[in-house]
N, C-alpha and C. Protein backbone atom coordinates (compact mmCIF):
# COMPACT_ATOMS: atom_id res chain seq x y z
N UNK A 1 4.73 1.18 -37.27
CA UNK A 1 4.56 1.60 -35.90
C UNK A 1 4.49 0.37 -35.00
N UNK A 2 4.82 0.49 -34.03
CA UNK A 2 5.09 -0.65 -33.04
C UNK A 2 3.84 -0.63 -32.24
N UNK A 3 4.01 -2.30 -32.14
CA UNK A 3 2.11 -2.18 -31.32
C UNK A 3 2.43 -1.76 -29.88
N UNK A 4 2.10 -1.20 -28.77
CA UNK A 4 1.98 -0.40 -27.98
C UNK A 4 0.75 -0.51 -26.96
N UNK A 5 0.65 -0.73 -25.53
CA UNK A 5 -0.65 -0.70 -25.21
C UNK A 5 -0.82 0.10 -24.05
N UNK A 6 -1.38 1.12 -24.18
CA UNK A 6 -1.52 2.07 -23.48
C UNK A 6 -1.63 2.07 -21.82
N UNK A 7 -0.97 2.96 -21.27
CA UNK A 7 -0.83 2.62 -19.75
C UNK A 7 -2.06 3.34 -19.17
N UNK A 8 -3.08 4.14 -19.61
CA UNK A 8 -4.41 4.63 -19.47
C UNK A 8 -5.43 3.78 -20.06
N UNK A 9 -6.39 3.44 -19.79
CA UNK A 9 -6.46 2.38 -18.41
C UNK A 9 -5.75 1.43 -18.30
N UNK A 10 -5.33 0.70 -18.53
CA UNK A 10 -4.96 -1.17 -18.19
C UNK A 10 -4.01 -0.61 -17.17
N UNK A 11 -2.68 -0.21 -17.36
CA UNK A 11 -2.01 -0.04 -16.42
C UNK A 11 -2.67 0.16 -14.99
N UNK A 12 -3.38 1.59 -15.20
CA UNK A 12 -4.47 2.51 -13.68
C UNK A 12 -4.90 1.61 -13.39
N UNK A 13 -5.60 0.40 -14.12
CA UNK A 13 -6.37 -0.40 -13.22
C UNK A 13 -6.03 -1.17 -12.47
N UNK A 14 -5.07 -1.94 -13.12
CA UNK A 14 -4.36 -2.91 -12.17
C UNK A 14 -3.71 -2.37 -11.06
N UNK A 15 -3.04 -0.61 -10.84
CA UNK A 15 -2.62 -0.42 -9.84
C UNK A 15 -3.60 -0.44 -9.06
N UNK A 16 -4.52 0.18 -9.53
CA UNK A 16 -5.83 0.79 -8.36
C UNK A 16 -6.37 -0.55 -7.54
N UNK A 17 -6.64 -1.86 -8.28
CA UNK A 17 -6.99 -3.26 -7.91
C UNK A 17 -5.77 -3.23 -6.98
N UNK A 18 -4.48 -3.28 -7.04
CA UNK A 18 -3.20 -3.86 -6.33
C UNK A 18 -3.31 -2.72 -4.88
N UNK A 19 -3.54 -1.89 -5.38
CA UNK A 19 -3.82 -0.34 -4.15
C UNK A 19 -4.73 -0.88 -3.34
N UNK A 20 -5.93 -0.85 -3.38
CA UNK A 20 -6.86 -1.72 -2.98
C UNK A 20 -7.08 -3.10 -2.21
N UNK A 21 -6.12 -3.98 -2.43
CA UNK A 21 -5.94 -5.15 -2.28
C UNK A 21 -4.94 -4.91 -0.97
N UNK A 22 -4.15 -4.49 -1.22
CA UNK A 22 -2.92 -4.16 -0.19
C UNK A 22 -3.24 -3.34 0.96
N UNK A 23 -4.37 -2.58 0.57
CA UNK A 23 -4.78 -2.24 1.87
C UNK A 23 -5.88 -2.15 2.73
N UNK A 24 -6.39 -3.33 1.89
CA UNK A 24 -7.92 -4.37 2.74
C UNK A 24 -6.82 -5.61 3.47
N UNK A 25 -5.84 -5.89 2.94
CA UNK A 25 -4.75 -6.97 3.72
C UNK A 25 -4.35 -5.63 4.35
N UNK A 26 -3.45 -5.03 4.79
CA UNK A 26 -2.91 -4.18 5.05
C UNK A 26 -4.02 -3.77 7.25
N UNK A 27 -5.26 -3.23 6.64
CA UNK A 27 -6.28 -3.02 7.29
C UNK A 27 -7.12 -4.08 7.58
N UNK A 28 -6.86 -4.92 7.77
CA UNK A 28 -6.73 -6.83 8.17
C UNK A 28 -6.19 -7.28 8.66
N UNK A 29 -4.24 -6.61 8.61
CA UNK A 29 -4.00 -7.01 9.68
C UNK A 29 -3.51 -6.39 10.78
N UNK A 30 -3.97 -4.62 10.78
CA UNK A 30 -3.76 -3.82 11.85
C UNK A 30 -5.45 -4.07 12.79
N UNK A 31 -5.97 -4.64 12.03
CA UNK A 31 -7.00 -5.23 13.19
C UNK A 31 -7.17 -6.68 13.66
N UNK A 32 -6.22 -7.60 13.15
CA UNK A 32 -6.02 -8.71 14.07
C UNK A 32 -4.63 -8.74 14.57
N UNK A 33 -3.70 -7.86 14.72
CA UNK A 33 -2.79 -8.19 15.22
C UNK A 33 -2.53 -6.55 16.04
N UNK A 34 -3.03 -6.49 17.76
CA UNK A 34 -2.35 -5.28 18.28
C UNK A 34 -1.49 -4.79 18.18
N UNK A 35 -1.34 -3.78 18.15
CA UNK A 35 -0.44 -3.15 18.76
C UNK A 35 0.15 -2.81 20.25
N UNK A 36 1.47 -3.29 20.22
CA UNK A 36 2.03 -3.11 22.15
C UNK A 36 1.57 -1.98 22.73
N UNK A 37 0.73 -1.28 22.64
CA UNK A 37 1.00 -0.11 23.16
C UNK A 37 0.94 -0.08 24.65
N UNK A 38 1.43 1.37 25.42
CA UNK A 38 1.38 1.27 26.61
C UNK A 38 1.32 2.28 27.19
N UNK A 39 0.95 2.66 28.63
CA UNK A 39 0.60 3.88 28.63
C UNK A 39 1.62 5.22 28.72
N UNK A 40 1.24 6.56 28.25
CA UNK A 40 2.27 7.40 28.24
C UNK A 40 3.66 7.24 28.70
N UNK A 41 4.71 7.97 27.77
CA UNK A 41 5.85 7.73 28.47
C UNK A 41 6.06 8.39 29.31
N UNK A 42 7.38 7.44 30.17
CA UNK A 42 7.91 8.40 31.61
C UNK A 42 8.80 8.01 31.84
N UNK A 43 9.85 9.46 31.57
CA UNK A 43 11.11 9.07 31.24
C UNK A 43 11.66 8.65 32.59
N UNK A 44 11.23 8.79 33.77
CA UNK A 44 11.47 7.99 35.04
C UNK A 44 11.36 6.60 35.30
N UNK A 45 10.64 6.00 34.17
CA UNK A 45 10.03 4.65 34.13
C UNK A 45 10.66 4.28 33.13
N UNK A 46 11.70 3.57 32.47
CA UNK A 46 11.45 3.24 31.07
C UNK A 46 11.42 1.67 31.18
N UNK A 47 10.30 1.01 30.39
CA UNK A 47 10.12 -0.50 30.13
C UNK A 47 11.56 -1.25 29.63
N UNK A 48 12.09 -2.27 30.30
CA UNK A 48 12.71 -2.63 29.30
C UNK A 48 12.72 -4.67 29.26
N UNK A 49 12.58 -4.99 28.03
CA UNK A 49 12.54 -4.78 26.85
C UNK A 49 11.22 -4.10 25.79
N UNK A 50 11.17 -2.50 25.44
CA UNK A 50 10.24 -2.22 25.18
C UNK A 50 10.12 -2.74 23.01
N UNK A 51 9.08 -2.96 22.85
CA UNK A 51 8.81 -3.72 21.53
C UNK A 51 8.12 -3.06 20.51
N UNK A 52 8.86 -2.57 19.71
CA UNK A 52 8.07 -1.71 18.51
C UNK A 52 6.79 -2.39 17.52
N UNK A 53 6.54 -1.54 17.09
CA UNK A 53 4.65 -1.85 16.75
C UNK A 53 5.02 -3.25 15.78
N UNK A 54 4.55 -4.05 15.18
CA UNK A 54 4.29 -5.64 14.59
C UNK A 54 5.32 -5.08 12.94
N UNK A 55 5.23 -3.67 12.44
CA UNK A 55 5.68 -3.40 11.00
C UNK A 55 6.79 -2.88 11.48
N UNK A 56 6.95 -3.01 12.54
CA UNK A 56 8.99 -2.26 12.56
C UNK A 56 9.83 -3.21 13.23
N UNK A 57 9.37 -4.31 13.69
CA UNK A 57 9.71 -5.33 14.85
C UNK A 57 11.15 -5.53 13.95
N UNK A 58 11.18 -5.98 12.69
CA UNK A 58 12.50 -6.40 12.09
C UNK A 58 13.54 -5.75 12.03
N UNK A 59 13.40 -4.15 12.30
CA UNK A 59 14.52 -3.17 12.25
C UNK A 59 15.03 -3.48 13.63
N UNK A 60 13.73 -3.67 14.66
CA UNK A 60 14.60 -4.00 16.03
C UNK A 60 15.37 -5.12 16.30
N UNK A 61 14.64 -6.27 15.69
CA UNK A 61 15.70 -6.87 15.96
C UNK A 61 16.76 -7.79 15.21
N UNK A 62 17.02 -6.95 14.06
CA UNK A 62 18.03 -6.14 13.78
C UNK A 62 19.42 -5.78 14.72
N UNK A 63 18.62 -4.85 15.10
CA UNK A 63 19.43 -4.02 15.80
C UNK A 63 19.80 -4.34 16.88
N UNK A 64 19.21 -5.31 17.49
CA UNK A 64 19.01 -6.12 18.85
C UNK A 64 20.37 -7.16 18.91
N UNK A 65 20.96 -7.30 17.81
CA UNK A 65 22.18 -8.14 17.84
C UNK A 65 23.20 -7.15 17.34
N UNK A 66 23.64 -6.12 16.28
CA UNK A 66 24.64 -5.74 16.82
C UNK A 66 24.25 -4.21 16.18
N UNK A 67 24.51 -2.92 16.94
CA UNK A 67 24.14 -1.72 16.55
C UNK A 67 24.35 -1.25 15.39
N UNK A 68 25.71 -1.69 15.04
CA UNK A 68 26.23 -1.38 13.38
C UNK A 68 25.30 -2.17 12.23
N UNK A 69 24.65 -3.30 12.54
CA UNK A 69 23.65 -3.60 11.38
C UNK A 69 22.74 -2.34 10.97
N UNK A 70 22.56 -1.48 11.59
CA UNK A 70 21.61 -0.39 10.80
C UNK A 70 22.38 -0.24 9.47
N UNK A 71 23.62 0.53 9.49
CA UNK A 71 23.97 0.49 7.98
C UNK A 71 23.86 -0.24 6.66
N UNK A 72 23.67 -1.74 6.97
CA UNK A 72 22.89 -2.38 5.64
C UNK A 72 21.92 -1.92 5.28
N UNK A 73 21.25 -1.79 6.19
CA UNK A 73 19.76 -0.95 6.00
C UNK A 73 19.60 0.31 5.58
N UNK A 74 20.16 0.96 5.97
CA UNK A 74 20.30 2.20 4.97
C UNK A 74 20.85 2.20 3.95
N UNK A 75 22.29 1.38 3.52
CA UNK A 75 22.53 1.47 2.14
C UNK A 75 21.52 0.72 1.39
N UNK A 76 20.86 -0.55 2.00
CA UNK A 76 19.57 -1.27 1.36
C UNK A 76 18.95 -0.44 0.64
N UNK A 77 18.29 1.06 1.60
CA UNK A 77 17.39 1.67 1.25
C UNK A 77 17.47 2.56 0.01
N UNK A 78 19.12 3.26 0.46
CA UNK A 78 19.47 3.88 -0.40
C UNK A 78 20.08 2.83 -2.20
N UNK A 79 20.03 1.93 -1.81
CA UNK A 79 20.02 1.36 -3.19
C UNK A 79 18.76 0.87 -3.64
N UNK A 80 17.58 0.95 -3.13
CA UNK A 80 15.78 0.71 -3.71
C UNK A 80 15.93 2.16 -4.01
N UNK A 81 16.15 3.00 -3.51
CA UNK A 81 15.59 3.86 -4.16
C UNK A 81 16.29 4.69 -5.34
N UNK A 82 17.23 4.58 -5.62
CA UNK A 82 18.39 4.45 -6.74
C UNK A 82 17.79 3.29 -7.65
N UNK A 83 16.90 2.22 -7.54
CA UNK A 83 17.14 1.43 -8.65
C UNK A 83 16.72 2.03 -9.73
N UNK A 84 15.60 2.88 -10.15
CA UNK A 84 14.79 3.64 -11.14
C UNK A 84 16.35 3.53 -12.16
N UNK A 85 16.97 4.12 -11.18
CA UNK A 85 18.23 4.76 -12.12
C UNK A 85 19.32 3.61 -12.61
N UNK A 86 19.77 2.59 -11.75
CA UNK A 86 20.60 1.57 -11.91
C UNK A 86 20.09 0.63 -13.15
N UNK A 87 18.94 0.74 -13.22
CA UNK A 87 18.50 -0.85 -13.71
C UNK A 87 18.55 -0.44 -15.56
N UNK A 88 18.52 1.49 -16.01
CA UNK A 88 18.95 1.52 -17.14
C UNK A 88 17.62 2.02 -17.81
N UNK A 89 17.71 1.81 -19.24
CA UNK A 89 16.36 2.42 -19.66
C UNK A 89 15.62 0.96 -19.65
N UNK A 90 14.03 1.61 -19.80
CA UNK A 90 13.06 0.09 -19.97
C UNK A 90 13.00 -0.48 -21.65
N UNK A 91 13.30 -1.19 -21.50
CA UNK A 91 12.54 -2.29 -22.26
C UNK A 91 11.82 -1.53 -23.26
N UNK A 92 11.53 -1.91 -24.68
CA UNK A 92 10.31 -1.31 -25.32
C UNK A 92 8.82 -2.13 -25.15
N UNK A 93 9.25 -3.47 -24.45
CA UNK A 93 8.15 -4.24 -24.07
C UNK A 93 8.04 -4.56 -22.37
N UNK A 94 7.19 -4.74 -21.78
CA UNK A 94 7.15 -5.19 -20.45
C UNK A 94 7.42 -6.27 -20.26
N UNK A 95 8.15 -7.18 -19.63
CA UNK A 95 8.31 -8.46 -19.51
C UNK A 95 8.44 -8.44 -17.50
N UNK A 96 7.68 -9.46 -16.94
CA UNK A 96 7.72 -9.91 -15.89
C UNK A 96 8.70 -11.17 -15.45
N UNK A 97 9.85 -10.38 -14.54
CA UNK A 97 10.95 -11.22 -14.07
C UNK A 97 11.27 -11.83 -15.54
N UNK A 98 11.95 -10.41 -16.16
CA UNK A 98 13.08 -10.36 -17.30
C UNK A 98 14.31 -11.61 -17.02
N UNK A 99 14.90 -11.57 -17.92
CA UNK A 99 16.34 -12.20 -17.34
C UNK A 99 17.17 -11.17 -17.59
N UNK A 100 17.21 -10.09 -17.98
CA UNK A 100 18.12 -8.56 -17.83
C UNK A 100 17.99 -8.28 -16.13
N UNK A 101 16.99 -8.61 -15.98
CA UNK A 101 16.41 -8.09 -14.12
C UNK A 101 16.87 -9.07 -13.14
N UNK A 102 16.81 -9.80 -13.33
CA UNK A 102 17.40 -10.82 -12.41
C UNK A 102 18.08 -11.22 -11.02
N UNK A 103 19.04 -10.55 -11.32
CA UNK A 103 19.88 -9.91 -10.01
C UNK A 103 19.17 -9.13 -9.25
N UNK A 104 18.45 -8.19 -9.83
CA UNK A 104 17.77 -7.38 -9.12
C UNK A 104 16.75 -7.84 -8.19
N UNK A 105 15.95 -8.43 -9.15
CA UNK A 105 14.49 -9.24 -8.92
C UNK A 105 14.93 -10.56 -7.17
N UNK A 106 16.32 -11.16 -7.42
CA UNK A 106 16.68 -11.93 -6.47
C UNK A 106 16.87 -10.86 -5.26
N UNK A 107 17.82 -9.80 -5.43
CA UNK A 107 17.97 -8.53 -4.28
C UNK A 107 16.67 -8.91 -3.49
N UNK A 108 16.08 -7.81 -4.27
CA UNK A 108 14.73 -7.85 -3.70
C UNK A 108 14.06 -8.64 -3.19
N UNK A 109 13.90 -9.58 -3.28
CA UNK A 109 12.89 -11.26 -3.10
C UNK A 109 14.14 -11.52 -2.09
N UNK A 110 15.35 -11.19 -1.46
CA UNK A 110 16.14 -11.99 -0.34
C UNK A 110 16.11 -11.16 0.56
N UNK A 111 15.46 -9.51 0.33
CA UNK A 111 15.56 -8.49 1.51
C UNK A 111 14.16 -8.72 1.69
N UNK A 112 13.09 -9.06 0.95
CA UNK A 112 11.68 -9.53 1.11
C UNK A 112 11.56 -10.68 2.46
N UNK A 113 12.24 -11.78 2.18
CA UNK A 113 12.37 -12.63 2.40
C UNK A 113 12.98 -12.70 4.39
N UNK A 114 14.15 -11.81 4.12
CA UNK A 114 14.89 -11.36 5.57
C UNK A 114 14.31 -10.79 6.02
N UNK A 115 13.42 -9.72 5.94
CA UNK A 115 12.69 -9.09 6.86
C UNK A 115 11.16 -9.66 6.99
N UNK A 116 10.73 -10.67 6.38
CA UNK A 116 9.88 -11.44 6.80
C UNK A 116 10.51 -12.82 7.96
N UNK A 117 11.30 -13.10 7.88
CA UNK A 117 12.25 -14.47 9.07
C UNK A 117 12.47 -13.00 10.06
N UNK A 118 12.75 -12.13 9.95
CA UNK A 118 13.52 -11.01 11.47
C UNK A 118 12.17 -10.45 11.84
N UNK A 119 10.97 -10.66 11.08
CA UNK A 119 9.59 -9.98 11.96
C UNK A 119 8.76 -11.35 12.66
N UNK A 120 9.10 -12.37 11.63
CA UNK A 120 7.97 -13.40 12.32
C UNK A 120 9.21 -14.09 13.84
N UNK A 121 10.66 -13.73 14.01
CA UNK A 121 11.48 -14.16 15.38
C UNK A 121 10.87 -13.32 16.23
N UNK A 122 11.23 -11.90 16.03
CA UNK A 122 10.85 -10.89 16.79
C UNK A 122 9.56 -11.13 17.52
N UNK A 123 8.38 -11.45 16.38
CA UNK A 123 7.01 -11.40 16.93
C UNK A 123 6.65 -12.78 17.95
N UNK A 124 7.05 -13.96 17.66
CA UNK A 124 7.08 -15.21 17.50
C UNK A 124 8.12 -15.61 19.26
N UNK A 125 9.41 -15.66 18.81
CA UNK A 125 10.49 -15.83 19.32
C UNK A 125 11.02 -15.09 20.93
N UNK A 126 10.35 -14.13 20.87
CA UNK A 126 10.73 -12.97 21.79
C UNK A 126 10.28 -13.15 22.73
N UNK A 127 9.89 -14.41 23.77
CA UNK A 127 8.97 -14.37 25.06
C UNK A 127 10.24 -15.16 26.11
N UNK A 128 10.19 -14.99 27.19
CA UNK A 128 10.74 -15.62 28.17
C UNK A 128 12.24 -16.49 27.62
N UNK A 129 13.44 -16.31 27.72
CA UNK A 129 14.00 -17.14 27.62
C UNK A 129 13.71 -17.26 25.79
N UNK A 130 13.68 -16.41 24.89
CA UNK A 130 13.22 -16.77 23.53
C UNK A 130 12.23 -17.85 23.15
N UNK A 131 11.11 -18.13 24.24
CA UNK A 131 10.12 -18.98 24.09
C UNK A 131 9.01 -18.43 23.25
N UNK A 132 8.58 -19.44 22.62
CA UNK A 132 7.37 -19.15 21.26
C UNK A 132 6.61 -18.67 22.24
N UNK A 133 5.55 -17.56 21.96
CA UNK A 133 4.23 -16.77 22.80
C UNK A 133 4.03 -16.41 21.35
N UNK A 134 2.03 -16.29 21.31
CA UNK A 134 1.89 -15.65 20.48
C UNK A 134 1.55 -14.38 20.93
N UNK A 135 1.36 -13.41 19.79
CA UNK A 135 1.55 -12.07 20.10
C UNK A 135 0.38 -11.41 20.69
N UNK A 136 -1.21 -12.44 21.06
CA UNK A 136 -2.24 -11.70 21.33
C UNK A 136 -2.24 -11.60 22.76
């Protein structure tokens, strides 16, 4: 029999620690970093340039250079959520950043990566003339 180590507990725990963790950061930084908000809309009034909340800023601007970039983003999405299925059966062992995974593991870590540079311009970048302001 093959040694085997059960995903009840060790697995649960580490999610529940990672669950946890992610959303004491998470709830850390929806309280140091506002939100734009502003008062009710009116469709007689509309702000412009109006600025989506600090976790969507990268889709805007995104989109802010040419309208057709949404479609990376959706096939992006639609290929994360297809990977379950792409990447094949698992392993009989767990291995962290396999070299079977690879490609994948880079995907991921360069769309990680891009939408961290398109949130910190957006947040950062976006004042007068594209002058640095910070966001408080």
């Amino acid at each position: 029999m093959k040694s085997y180590c059960k995903s009840s507990p060790h697995l649960f725990r580490l999610i529940r620690r990672a669950f946890w963790l992610y959303a004491c950061i998470l709830a850390l930084a929806a309280w140091l970093i506002p939100a734009p908000l502003q008062e009710p809309a009116n469709i007689a009034l509309v702000p412009n340039p109006a600025k989506s909340a600090w976790f969507l800023l990268w889709i805007q601007e995104l989109v802010s250079y040419r309208l057709w970039l949404i479609y990376p983003v959706v096939l992006a999405g639609a290929l994360f959520t297809g990977l379950p299925w792409l990447i094949g059966r698992a392993p009989d062992r767990a291995v962290w950043f396999g070299h079977q995974h690879r490609t994948i593991a880079l995907l991921v870590g360069t769309a990680f990566l891009g939408i961290l540079a398109l949130t910190a311009v957006a947040l950062f970048c976006r004042g007068e003339n594209w002058a640095f302001r910070l966001p408080f």
